[in-house]
N, C-alpha and C. Protein backbone atom coordinates (compact mmCIF):
# COMPACT_ATOMS: atom_id res chain seq x y z
N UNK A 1 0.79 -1.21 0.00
CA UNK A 1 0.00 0.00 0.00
C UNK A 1 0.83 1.27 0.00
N UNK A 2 2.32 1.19 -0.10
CA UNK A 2 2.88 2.59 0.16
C UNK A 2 3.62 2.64 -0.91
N UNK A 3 3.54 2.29 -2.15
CA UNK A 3 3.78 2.32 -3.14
C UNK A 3 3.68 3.00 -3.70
N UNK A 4 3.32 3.84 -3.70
CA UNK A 4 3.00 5.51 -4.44
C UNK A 4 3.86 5.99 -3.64
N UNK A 5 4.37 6.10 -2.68
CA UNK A 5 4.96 6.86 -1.96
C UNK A 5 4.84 8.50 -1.69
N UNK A 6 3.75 8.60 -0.89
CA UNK A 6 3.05 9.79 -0.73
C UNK A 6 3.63 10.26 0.55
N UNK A 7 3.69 11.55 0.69
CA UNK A 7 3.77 12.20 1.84
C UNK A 7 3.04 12.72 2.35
N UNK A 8 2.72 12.96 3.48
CA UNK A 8 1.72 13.48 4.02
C UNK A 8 2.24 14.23 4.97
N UNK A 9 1.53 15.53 4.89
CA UNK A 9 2.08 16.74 5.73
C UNK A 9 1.00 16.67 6.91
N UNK A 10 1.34 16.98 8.29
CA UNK A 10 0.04 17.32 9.37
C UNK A 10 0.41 18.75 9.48
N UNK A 11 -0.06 19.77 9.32
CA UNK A 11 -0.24 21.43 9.63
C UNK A 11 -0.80 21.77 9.88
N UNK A 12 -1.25 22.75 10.50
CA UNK A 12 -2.68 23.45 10.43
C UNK A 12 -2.23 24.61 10.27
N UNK A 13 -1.32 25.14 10.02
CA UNK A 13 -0.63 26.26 9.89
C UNK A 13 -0.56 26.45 7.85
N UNK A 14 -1.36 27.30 7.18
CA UNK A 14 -1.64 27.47 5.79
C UNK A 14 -0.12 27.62 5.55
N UNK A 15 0.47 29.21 5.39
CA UNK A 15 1.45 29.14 5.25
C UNK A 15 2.55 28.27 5.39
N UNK A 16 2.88 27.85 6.36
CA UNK A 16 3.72 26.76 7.11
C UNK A 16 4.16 25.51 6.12
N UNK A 17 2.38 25.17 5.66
CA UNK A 17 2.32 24.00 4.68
C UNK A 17 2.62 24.36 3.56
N UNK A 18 2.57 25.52 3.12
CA UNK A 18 2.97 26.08 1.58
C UNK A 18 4.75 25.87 1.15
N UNK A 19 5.16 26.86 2.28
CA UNK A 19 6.27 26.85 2.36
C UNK A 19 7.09 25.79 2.34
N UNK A 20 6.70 24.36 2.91
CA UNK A 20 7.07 22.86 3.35
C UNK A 20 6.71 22.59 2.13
N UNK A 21 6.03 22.43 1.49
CA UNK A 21 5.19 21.54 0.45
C UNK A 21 6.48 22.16 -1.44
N UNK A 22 6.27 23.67 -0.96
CA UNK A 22 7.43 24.13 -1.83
C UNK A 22 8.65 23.96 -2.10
N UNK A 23 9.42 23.83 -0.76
CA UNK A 23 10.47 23.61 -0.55
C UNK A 23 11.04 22.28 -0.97
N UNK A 24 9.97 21.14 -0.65
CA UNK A 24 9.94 19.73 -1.16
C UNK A 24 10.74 20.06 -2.37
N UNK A 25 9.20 20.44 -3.23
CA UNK A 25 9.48 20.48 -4.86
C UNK A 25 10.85 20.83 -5.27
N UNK A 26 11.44 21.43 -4.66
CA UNK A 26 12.81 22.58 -5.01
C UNK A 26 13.62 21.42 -4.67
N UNK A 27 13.65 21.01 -3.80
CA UNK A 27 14.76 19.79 -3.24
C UNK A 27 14.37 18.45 -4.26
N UNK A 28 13.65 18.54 -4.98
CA UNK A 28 13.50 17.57 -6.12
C UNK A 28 13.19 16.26 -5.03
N UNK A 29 12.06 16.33 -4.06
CA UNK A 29 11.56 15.61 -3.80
C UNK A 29 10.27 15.62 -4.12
N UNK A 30 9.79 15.05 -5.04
CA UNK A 30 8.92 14.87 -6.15
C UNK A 30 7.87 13.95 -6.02
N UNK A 31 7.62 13.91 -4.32
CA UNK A 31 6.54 13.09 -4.34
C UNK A 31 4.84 13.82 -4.31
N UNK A 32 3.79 12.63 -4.46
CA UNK A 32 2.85 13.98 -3.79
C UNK A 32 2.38 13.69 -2.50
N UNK A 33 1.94 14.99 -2.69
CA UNK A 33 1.82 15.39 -1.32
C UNK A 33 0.55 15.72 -0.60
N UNK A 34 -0.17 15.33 0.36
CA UNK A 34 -1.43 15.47 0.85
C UNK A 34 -1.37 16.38 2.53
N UNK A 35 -2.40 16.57 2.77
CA UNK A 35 -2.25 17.49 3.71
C UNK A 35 -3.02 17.81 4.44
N UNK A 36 -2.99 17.28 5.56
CA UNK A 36 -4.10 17.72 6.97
C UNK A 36 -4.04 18.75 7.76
N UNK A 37 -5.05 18.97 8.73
CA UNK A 37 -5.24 19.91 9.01
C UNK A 37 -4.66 20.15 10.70
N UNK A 38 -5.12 19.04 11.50
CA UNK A 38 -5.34 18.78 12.52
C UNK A 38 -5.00 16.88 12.88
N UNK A 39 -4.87 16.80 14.15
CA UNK A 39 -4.64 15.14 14.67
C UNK A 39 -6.17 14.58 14.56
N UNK A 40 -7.07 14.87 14.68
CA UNK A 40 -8.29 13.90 14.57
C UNK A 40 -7.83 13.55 13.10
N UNK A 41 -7.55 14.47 11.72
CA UNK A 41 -7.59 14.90 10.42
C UNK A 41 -6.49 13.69 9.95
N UNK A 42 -5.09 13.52 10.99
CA UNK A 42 -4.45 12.94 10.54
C UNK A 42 -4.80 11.12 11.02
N UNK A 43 -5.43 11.06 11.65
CA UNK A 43 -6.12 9.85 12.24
C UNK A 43 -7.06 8.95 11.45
N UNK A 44 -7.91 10.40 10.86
CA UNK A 44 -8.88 9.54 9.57
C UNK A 44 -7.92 9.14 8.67
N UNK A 45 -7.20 10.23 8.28
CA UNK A 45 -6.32 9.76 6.93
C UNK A 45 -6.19 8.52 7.12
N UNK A 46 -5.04 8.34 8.19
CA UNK A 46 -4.65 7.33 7.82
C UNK A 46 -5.28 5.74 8.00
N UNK A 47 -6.61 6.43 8.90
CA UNK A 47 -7.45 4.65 9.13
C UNK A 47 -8.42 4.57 8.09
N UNK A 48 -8.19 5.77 6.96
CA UNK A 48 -8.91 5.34 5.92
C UNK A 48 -10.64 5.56 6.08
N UNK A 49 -11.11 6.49 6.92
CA UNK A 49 -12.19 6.84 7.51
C UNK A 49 -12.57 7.85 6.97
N UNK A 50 -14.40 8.20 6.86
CA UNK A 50 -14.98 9.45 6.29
C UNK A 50 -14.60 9.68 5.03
N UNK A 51 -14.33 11.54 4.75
CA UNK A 51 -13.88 11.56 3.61
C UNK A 51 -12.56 11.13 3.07
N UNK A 52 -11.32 9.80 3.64
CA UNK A 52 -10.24 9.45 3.38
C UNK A 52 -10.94 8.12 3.04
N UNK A 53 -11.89 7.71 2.75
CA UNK A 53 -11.91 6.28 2.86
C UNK A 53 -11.27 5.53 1.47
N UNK A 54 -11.07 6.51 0.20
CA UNK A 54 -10.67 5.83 -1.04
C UNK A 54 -9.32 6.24 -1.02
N UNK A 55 -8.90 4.73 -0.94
CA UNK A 55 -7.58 4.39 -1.31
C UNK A 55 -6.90 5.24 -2.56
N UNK A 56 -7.47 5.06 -3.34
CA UNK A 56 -7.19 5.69 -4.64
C UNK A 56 -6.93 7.10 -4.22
N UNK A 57 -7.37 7.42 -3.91
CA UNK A 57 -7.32 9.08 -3.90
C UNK A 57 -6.53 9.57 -2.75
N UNK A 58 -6.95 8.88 -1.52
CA UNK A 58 -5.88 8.99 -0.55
C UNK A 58 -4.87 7.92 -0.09
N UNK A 59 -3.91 7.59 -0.76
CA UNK A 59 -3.69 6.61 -0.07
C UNK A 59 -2.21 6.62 1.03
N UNK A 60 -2.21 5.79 1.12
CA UNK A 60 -1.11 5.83 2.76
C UNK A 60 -0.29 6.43 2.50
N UNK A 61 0.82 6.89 3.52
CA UNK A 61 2.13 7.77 3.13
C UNK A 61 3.24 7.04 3.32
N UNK A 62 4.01 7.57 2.50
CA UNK A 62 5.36 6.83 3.28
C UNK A 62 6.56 7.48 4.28
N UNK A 63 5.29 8.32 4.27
CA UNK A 63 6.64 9.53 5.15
C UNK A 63 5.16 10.63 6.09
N UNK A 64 5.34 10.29 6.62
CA UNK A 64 4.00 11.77 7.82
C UNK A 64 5.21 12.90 8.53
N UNK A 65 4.85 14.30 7.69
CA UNK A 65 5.76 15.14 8.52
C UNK A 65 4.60 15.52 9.49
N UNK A 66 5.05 16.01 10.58
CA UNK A 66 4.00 15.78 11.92
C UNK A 66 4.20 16.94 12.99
N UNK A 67 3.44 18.39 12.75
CA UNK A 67 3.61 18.93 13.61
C UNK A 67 3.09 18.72 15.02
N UNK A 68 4.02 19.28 16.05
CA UNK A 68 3.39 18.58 17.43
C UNK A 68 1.81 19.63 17.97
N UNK A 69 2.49 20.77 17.52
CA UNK A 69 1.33 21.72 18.10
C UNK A 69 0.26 22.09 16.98
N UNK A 70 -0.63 21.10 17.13
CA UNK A 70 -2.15 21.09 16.54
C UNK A 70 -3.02 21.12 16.64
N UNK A 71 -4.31 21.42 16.43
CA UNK A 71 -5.62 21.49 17.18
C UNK A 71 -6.18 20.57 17.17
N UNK A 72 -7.21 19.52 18.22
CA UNK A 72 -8.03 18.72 18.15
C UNK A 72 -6.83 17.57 19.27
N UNK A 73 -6.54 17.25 18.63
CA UNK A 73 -5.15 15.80 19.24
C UNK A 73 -3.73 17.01 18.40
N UNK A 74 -2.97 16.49 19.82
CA UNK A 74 -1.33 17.06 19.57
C UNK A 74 -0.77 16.37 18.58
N UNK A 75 0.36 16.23 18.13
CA UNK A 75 1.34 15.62 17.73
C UNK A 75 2.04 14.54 18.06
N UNK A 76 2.50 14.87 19.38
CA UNK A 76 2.52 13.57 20.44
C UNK A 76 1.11 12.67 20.48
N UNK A 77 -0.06 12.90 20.74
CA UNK A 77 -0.78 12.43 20.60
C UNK A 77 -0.94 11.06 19.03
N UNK A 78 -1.13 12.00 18.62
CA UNK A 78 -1.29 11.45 17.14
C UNK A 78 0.22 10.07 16.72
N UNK A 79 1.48 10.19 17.24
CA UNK A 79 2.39 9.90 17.14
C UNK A 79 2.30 8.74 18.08
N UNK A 80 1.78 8.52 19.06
CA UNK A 80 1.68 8.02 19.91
C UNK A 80 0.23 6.67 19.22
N UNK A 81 -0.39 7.29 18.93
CA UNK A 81 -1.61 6.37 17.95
C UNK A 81 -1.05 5.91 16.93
N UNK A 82 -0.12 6.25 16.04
CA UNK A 82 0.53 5.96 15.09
C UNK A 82 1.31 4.18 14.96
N UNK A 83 1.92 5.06 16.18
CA UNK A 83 3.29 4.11 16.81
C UNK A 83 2.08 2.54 17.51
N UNK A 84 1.39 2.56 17.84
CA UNK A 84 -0.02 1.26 18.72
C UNK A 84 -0.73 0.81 17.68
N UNK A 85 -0.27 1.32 16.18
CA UNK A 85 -1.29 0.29 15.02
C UNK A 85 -0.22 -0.29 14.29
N UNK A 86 -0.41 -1.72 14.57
CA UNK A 86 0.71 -2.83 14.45
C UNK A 86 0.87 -2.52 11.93
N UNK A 87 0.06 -2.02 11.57
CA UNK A 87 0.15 -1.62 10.36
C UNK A 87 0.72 -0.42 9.85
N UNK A 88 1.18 0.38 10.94
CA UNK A 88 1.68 1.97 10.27
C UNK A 88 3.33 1.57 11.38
N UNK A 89 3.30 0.55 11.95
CA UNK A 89 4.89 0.28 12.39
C UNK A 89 6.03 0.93 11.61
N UNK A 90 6.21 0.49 10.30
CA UNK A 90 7.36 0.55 9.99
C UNK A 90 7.22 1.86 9.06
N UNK A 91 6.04 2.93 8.68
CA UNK A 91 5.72 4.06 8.79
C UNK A 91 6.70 5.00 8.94
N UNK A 92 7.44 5.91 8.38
CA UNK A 92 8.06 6.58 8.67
C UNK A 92 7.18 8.01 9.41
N UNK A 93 7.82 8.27 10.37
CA UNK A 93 7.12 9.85 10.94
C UNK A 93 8.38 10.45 11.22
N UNK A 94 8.38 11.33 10.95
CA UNK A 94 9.28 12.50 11.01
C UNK A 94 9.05 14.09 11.46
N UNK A 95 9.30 14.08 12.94
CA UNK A 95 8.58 15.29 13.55
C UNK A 95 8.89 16.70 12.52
N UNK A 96 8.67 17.77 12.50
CA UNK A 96 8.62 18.84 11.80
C UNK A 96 8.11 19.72 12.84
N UNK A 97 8.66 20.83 13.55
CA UNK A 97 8.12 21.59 14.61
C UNK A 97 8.99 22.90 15.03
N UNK A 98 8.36 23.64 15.39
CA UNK A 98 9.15 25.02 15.71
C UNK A 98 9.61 24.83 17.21
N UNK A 99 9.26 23.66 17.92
CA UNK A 99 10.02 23.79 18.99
C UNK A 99 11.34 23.16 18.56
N UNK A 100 12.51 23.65 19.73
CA UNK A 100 13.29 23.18 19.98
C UNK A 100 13.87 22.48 20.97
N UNK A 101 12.66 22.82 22.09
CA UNK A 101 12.85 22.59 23.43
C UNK A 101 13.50 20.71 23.33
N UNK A 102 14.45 20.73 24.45
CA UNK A 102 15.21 19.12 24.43
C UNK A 102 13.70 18.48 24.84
N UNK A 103 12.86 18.71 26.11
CA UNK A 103 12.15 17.77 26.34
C UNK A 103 10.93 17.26 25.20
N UNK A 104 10.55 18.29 24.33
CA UNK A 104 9.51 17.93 23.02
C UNK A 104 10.27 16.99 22.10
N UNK A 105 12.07 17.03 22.25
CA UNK A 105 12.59 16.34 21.14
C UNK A 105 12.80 14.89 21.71
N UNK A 106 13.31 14.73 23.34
CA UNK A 106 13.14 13.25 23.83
C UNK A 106 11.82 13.03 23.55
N UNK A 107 10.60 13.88 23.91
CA UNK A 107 9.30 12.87 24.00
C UNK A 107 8.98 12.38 22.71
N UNK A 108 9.48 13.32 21.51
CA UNK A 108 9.45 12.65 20.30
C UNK A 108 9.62 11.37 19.86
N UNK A 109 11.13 11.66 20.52
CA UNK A 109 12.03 10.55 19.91
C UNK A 109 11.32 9.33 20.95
N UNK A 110 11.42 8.92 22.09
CA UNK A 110 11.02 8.36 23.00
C UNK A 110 9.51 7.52 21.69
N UNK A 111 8.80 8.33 21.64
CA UNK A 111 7.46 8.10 21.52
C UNK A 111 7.29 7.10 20.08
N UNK A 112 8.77 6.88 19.49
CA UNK A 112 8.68 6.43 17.87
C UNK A 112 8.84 7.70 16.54
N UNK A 113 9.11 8.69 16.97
CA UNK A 113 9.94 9.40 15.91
C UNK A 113 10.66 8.91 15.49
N UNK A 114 10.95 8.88 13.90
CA UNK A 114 11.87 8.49 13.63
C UNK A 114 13.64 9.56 13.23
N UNK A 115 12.36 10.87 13.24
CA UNK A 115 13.44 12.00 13.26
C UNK A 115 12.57 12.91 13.33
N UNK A 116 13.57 13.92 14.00
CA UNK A 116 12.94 15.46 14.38
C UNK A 116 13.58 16.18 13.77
N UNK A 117 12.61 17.28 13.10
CA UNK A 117 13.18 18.46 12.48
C UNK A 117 12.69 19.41 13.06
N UNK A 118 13.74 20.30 13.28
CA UNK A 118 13.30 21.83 13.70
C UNK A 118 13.32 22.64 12.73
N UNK A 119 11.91 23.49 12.81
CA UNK A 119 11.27 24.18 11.57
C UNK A 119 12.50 25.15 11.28
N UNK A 120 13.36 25.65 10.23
CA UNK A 120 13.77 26.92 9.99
C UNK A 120 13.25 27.97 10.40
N UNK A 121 13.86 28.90 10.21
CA UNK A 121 13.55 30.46 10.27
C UNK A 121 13.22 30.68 8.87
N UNK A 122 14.47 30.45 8.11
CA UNK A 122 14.16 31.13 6.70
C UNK A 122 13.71 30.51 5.85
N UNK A 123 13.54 30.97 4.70
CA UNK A 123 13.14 30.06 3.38
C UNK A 123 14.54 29.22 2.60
N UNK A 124 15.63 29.81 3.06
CA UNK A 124 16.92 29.25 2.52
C UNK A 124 17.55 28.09 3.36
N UNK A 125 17.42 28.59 4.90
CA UNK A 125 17.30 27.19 5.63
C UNK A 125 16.44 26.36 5.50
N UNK A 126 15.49 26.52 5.30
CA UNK A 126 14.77 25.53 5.06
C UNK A 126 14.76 24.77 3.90
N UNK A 127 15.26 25.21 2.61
CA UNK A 127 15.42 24.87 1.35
C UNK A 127 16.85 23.89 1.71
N UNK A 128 17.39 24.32 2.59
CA UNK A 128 19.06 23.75 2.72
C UNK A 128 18.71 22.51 3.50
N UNK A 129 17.70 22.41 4.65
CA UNK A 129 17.75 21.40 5.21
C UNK A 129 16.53 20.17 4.19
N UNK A 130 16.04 20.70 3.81
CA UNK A 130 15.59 19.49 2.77
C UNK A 130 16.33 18.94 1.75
N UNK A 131 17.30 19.56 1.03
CA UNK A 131 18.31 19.61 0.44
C UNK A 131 19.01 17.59 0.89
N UNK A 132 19.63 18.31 2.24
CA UNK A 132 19.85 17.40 3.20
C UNK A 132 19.18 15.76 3.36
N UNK A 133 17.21 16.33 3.74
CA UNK A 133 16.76 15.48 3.93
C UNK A 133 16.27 14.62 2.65
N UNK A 134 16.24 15.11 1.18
CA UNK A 134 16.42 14.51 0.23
C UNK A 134 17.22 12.71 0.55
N UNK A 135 18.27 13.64 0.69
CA UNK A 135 19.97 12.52 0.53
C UNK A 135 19.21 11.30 1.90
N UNK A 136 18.67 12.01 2.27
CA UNK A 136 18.34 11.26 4.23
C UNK A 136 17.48 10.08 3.62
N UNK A 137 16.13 10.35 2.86
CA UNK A 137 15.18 9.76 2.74
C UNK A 137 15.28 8.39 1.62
N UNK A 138 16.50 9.02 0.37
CA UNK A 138 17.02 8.03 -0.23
C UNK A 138 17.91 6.72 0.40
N UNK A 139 18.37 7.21 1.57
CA UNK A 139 19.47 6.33 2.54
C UNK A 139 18.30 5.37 2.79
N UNK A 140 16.95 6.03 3.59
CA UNK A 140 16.24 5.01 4.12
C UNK A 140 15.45 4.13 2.79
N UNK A 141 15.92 4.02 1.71
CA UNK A 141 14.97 3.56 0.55
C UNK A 141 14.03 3.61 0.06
N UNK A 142 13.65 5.23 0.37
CA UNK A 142 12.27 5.96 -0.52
C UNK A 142 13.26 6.43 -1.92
N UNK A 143 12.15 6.16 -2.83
CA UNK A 143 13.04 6.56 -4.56
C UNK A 143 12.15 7.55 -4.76
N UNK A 144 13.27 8.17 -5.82
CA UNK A 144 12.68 9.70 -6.48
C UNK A 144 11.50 8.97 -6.70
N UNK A 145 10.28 9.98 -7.31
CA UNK A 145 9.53 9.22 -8.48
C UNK A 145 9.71 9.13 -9.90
């Protein structure tokens, strides 16, 4: 099912997701890309519930960037549900968050992150660290498309 190799952004932040979703493209990570709003939002997605229920149209990701601070269910939250469905195990999640604080990055990591990113400031850092996470995502054996 992750054969398309989709990404899926959690934001609720418009901008935030623009900027992320852009930056992708530029780093010639060329997958597509879907995009929630909120942790209830990222919950249907992925159990395939309500308006996510067609595969076709939505289907699983192979990568969830995952902000922690969201409305409805946190990040942790959501990460934490993620990590307890014996089918999204080997799931990549990859925090994405403007904190930096050490204890949001242990509870991350702790919780089944598989990596934390701290959001940039700029549009050039941020272009630089995808750059980066390009090279990262090929290591773990996601292919261009």
């Amino acid at each position: 099912m992750l054969s398309q190799q989709i990404i899926l952004i959690a934001e609720d932040e418009d901008d935030e997701a623009f900027l992320l979703e852009r930056a992708l493209k530029k780093a010639t990570i060329g997958h597509p890309v879907r995009r929630v709003k909120n942790g209830d939002e990222v919950i249907e997605y992925l159990s395939g519930v309500g308006r996510y229920a067609d595969r076709e149209q939505f289907p699983l990701p192979m990568i969830v960037f995952l902000d922690l601070n969201m409305p409805k269910k946190s990040g942790f939250e959501v990460l934490e549900w993620i990590r307890q469905q014996p089918a999204f195990r080997a799931m990549s999640v990859d925090v994405f968050s403007g904190s930096g604080r050490h204890e949001d990055i242990d509870r991350a990591l702790k919780a089944g992150a598989n990596l934390y990113l701290k959001k940039p400031i700029t549009t050039n850092e941020l272009n630089d660290l995808l750059q980066s996470y390009r090279q990262l995502i090929a290591c773990r054996g996601f292919s261009s498309p």
